[in-house]
PDB file of N, CA and C in Angstrom:
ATOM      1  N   UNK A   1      -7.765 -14.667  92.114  1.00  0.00           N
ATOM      2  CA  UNK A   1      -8.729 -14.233  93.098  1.00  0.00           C
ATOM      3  C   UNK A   1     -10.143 -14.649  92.741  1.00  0.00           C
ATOM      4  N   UNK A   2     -10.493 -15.345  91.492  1.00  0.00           N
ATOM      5  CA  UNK A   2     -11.924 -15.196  91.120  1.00  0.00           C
ATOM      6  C   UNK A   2     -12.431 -16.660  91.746  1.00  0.00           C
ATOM      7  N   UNK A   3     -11.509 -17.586  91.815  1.00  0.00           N
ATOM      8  CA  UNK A   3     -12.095 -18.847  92.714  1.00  0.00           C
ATOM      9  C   UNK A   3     -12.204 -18.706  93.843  1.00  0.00           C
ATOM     10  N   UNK A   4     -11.095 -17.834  94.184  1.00  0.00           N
ATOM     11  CA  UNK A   4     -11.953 -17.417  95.769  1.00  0.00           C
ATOM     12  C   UNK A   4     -13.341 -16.639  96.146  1.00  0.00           C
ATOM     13  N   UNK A   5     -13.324 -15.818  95.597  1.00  0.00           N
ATOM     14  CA  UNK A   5     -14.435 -15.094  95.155  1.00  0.00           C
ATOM     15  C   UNK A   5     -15.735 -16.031  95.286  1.00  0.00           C
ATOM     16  N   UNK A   6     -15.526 -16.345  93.911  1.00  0.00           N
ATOM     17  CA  UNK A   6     -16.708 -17.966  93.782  1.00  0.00           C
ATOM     18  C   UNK A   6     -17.194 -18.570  94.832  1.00  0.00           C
ATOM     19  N   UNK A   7     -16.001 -18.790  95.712  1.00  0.00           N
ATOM     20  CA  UNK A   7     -15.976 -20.063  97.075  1.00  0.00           C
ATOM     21  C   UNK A   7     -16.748 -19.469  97.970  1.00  0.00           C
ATOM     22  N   UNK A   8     -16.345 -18.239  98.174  1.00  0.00           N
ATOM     23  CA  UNK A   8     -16.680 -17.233  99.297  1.00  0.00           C
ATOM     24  C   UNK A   8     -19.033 -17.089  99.303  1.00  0.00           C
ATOM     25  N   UNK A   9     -18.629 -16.688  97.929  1.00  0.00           N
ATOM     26  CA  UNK A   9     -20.138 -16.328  97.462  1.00  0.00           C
ATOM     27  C   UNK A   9     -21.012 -17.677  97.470  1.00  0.00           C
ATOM     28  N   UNK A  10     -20.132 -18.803  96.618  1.00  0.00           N
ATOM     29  CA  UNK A  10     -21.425 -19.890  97.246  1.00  0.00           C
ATOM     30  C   UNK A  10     -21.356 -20.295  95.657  1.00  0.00           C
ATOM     31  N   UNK A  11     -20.816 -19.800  94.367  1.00  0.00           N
ATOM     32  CA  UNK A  11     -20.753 -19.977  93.163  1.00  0.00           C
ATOM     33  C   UNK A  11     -19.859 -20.770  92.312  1.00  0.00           C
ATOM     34  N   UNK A  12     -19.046 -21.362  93.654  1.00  0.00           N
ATOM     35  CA  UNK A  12     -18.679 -22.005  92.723  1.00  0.00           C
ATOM     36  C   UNK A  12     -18.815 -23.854  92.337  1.00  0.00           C
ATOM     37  N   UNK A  13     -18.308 -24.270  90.862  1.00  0.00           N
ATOM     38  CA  UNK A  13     -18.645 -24.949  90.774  1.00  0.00           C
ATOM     39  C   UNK A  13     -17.714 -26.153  89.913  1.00  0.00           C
ATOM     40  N   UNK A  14     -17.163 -27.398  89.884  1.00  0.00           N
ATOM     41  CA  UNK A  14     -16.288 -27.966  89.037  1.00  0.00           C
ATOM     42  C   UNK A  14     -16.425 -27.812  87.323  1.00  0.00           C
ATOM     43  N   UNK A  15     -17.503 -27.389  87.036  1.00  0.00           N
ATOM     44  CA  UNK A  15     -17.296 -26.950  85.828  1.00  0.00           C
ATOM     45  C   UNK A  15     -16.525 -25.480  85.728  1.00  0.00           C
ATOM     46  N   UNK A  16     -16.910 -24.354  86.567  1.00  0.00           N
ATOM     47  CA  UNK A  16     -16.325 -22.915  86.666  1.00  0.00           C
ATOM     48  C   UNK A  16     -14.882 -23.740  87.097  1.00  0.00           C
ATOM     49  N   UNK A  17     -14.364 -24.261  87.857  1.00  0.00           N
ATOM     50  CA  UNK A  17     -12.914 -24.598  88.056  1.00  0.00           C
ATOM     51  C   UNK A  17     -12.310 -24.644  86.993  1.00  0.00           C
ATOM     52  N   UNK A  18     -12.865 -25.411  86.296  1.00  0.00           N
ATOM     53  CA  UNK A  18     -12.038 -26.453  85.027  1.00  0.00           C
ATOM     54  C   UNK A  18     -12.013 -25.083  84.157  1.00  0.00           C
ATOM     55  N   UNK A  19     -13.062 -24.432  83.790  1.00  0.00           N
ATOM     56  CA  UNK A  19     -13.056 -23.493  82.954  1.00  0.00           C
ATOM     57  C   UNK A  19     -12.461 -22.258  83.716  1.00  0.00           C
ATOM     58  N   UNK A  20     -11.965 -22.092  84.665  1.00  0.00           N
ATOM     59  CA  UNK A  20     -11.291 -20.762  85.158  1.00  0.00           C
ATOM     60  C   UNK A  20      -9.317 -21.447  84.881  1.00  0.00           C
ATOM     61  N   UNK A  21      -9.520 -22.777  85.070  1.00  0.00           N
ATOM     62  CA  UNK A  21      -8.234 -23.475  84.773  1.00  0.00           C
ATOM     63  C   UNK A  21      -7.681 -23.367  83.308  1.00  0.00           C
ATOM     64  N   UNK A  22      -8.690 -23.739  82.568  1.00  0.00           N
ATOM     65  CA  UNK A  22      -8.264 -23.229  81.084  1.00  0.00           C
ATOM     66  C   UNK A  22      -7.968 -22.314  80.919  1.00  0.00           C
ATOM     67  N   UNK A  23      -8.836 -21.165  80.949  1.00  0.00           N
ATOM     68  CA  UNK A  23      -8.318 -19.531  80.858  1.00  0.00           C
ATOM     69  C   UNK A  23      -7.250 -19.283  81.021  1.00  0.00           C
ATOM     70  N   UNK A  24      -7.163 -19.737  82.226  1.00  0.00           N
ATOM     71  CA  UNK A  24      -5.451 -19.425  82.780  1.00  0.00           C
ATOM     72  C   UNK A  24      -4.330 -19.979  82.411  1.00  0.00           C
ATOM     73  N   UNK A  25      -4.609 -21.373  81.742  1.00  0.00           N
ATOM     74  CA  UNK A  25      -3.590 -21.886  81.015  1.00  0.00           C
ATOM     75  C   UNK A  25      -3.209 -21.408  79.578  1.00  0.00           C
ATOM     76  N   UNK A  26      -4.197 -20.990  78.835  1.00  0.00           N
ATOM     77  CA  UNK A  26      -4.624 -20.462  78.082  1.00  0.00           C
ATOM     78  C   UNK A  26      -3.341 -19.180  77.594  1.00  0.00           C
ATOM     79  N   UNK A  27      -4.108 -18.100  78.682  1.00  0.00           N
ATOM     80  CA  UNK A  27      -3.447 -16.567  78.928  1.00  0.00           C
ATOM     81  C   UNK A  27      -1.805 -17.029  79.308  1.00  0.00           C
ATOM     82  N   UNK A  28      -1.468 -18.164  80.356  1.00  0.00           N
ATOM     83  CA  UNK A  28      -0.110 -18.113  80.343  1.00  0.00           C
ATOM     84  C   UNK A  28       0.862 -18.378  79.024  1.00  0.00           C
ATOM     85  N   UNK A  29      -0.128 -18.952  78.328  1.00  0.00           N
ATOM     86  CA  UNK A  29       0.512 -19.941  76.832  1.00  0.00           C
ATOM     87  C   UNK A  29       0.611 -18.621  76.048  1.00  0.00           C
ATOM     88  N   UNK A  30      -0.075 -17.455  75.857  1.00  0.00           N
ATOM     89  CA  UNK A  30       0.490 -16.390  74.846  1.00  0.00           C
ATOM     90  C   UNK A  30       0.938 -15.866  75.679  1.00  0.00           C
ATOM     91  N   UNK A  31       1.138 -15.550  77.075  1.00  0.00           N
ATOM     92  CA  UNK A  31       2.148 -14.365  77.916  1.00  0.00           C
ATOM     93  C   UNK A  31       3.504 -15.292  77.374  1.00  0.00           C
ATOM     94  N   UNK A  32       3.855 -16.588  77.003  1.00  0.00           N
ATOM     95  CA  UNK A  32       5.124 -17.202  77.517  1.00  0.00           C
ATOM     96  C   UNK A  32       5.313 -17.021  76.019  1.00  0.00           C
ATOM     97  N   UNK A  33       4.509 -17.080  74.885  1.00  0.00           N
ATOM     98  CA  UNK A  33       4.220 -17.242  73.352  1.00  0.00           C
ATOM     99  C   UNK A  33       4.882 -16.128  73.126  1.00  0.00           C
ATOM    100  N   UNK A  34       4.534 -14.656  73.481  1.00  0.00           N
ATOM    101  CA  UNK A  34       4.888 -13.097  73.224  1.00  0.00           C
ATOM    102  C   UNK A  34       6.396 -13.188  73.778  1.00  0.00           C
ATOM    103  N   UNK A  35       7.008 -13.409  75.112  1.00  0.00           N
ATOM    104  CA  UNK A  35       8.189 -13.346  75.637  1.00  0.00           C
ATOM    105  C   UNK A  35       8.912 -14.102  74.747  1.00  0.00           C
ATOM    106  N   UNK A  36       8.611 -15.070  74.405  1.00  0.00           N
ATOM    107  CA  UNK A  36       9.516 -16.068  73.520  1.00  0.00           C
ATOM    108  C   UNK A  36       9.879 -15.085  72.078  1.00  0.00           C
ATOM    109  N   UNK A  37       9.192 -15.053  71.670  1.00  0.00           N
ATOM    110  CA  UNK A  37       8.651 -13.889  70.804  1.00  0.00           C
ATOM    111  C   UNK A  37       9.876 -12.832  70.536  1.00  0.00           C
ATOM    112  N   UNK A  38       9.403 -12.137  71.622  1.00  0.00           N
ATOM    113  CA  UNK A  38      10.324 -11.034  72.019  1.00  0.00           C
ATOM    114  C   UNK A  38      11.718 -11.387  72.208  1.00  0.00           C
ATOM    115  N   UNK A  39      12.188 -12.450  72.887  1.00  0.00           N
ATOM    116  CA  UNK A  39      13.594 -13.163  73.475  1.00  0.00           C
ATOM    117  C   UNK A  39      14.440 -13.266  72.283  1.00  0.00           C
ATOM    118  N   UNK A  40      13.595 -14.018  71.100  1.00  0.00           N
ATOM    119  CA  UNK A  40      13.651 -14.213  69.334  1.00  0.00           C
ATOM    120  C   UNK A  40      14.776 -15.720  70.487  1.00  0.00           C
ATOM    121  N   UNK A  41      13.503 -16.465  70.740  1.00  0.00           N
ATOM    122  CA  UNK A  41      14.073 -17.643  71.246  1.00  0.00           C
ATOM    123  C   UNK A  41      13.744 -18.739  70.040  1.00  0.00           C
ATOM    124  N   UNK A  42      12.957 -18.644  69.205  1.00  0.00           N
ATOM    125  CA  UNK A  42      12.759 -19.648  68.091  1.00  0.00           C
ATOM    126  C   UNK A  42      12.412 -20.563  68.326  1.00  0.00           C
ATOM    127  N   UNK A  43      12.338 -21.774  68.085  1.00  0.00           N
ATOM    128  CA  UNK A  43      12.042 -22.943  68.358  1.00  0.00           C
ATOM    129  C   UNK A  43      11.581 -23.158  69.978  1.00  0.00           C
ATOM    130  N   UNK A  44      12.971 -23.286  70.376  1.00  0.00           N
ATOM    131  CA  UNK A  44      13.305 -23.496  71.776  1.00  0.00           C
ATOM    132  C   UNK A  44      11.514 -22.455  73.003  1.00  0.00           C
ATOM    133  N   UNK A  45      10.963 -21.314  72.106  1.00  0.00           N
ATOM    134  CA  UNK A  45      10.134 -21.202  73.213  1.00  0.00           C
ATOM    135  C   UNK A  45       8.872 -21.687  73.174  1.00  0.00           C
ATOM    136  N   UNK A  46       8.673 -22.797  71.692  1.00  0.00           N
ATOM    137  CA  UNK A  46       7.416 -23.279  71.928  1.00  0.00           C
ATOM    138  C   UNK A  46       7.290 -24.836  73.293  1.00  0.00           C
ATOM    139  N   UNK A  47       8.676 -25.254  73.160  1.00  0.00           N
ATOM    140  CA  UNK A  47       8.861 -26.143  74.651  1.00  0.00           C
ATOM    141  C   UNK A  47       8.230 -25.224  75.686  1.00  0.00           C
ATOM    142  N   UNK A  48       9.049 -24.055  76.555  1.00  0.00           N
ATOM    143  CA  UNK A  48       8.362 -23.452  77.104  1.00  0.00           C
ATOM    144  C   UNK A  48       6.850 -22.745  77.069  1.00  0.00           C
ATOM    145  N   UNK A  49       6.229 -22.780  75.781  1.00  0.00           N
ATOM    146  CA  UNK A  49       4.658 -22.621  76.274  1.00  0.00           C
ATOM    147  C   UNK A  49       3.898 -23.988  76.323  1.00  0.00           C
ATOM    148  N   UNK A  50       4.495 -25.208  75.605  1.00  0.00           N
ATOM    149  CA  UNK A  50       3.987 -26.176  76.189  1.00  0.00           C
ATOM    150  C   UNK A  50       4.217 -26.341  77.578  1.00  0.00           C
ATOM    151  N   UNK A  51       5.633 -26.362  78.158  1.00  0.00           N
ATOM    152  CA  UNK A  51       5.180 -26.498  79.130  1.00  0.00           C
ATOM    153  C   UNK A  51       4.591 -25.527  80.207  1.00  0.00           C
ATOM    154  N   UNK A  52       4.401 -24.450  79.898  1.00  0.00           N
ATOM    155  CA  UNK A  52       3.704 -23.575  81.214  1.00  0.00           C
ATOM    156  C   UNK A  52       2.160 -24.678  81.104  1.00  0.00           C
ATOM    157  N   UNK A  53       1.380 -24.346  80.001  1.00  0.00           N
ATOM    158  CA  UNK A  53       0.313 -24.766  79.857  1.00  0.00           C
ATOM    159  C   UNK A  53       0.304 -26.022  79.933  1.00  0.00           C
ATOM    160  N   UNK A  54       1.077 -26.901  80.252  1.00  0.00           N
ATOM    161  CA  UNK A  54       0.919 -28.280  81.077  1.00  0.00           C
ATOM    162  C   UNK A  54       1.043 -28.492  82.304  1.00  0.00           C
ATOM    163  N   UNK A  55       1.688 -27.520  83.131  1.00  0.00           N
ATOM    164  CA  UNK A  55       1.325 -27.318  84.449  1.00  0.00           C
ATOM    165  C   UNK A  55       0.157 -27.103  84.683  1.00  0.00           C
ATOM    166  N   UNK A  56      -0.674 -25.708  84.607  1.00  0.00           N
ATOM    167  CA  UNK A  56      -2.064 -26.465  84.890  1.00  0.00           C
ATOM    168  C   UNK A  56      -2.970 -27.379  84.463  1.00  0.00           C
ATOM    169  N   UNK A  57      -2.751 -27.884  83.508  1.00  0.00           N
ATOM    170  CA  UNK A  57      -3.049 -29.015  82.902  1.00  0.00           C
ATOM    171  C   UNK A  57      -3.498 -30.458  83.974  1.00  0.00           C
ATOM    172  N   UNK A  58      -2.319 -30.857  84.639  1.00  0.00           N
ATOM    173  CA  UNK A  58      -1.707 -31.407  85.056  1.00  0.00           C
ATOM    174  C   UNK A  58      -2.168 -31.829  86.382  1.00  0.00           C
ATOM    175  N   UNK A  59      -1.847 -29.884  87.074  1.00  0.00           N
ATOM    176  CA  UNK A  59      -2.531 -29.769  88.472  1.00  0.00           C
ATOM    177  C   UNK A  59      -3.893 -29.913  88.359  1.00  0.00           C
ATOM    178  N   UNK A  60      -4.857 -29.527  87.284  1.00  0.00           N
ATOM    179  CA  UNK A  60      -5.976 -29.745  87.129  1.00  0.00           C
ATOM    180  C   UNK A  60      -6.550 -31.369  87.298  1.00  0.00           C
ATOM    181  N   UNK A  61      -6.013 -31.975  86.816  1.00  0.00           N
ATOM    182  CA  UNK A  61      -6.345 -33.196  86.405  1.00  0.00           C
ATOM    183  C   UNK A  61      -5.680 -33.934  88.324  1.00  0.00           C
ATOM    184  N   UNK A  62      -4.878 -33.271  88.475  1.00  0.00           N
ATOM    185  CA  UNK A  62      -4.787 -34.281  90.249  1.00  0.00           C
ATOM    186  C   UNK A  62      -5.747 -34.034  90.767  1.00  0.00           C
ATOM    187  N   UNK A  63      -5.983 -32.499  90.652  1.00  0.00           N
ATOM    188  CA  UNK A  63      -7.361 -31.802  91.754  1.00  0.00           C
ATOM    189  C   UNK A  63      -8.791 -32.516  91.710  1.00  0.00           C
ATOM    190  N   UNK A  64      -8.987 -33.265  90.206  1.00  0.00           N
ATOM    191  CA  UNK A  64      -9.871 -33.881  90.238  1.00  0.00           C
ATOM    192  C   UNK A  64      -9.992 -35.327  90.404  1.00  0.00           C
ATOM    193  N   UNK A  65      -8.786 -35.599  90.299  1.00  0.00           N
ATOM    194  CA  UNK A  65      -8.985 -37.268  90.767  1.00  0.00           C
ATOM    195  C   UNK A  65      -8.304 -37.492  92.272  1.00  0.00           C
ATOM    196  N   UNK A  66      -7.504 -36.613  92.664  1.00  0.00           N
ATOM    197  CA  UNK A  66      -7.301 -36.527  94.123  1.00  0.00           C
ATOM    198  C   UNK A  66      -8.121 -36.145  94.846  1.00  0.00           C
ATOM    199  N   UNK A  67      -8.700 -35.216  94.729  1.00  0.00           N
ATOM    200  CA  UNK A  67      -9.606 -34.568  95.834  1.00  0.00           C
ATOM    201  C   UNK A  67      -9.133 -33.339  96.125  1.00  0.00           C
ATOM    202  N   UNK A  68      -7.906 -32.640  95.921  1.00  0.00           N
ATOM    203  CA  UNK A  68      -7.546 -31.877  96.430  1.00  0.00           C
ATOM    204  C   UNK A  68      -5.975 -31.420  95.420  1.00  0.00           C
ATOM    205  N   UNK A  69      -5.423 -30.068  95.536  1.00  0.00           N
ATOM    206  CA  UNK A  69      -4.678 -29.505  94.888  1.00  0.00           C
ATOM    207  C   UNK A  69      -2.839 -29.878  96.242  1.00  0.00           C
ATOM    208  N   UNK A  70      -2.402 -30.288  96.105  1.00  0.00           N
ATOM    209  CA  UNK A  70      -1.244 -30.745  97.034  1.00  0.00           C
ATOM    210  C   UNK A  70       0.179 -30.201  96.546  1.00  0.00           C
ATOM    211  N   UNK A  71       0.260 -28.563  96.905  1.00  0.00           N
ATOM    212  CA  UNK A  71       1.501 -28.216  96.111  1.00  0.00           C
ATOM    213  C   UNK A  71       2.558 -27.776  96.782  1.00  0.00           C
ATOM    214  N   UNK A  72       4.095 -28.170  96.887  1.00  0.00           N
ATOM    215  CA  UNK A  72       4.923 -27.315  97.046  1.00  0.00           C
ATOM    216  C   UNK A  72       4.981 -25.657  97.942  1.00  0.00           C
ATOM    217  N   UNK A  73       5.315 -25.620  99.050  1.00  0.00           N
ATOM    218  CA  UNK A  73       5.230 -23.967  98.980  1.00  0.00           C
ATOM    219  C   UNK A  73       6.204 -23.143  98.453  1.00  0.00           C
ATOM    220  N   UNK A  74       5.445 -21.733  98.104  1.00  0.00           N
ATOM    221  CA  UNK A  74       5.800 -21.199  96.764  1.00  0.00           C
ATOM    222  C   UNK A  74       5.428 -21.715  95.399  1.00  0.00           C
ATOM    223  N   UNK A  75       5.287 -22.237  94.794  1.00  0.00           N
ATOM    224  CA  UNK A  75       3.957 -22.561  93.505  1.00  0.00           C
ATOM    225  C   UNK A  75       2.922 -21.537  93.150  1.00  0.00           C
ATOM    226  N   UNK A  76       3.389 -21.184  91.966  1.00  0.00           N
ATOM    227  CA  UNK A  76       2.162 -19.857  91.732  1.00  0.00           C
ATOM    228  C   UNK A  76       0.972 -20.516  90.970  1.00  0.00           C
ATOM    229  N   UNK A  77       1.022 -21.837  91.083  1.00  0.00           N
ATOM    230  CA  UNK A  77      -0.600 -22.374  90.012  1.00  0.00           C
ATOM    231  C   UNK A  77      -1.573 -21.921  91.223  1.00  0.00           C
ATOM    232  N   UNK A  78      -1.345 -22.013  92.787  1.00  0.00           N
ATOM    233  CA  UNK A  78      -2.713 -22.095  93.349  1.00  0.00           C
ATOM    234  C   UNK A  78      -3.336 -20.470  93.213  1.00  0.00           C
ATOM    235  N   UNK A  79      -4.359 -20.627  94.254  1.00  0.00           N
ATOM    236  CA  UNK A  79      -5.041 -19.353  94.263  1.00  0.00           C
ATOM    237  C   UNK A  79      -4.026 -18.498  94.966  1.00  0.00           C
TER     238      UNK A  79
END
């Protein structure tokens, strides 16, 4: 909700993107880090926090050389 927020108010800005994008990649990489954790998945769940945190990674990097975020419906990276 906070990029919308941003958009709405007039604040936002491609640096706040990129850095609201990290955060979030960030926070998903120990939510998936702790579950793995917990699962006592071993090895096997540092694949899965690489890849959560390469999804936005990823989408980040189209949004800026595309112009625009182009996803799937149902996809929980957007807003």
């Amino acid at each position: 909700m906070d990029g919308k927020q941003a958009r709405r108010t007039g604040n936002s800005s491609p640096l706040g993107m990129l850095f609201d994008h990290g955060i979030d990649a960030y926070t998903i990489g120990i939510q998936v880090l702790m579950m793995a954790k917990l699962t006592q998945m071993g090895n096997l769940g540092l694949f899965f926090v690489f890849g959560s945190c390469m999804d936005f990674y990823v989408c980040t990097l189209q949004e800026y050389y595309q112009g625009g975020l182009f996803l799937p419906f149902g996809n929980a990276i957007t807003d």
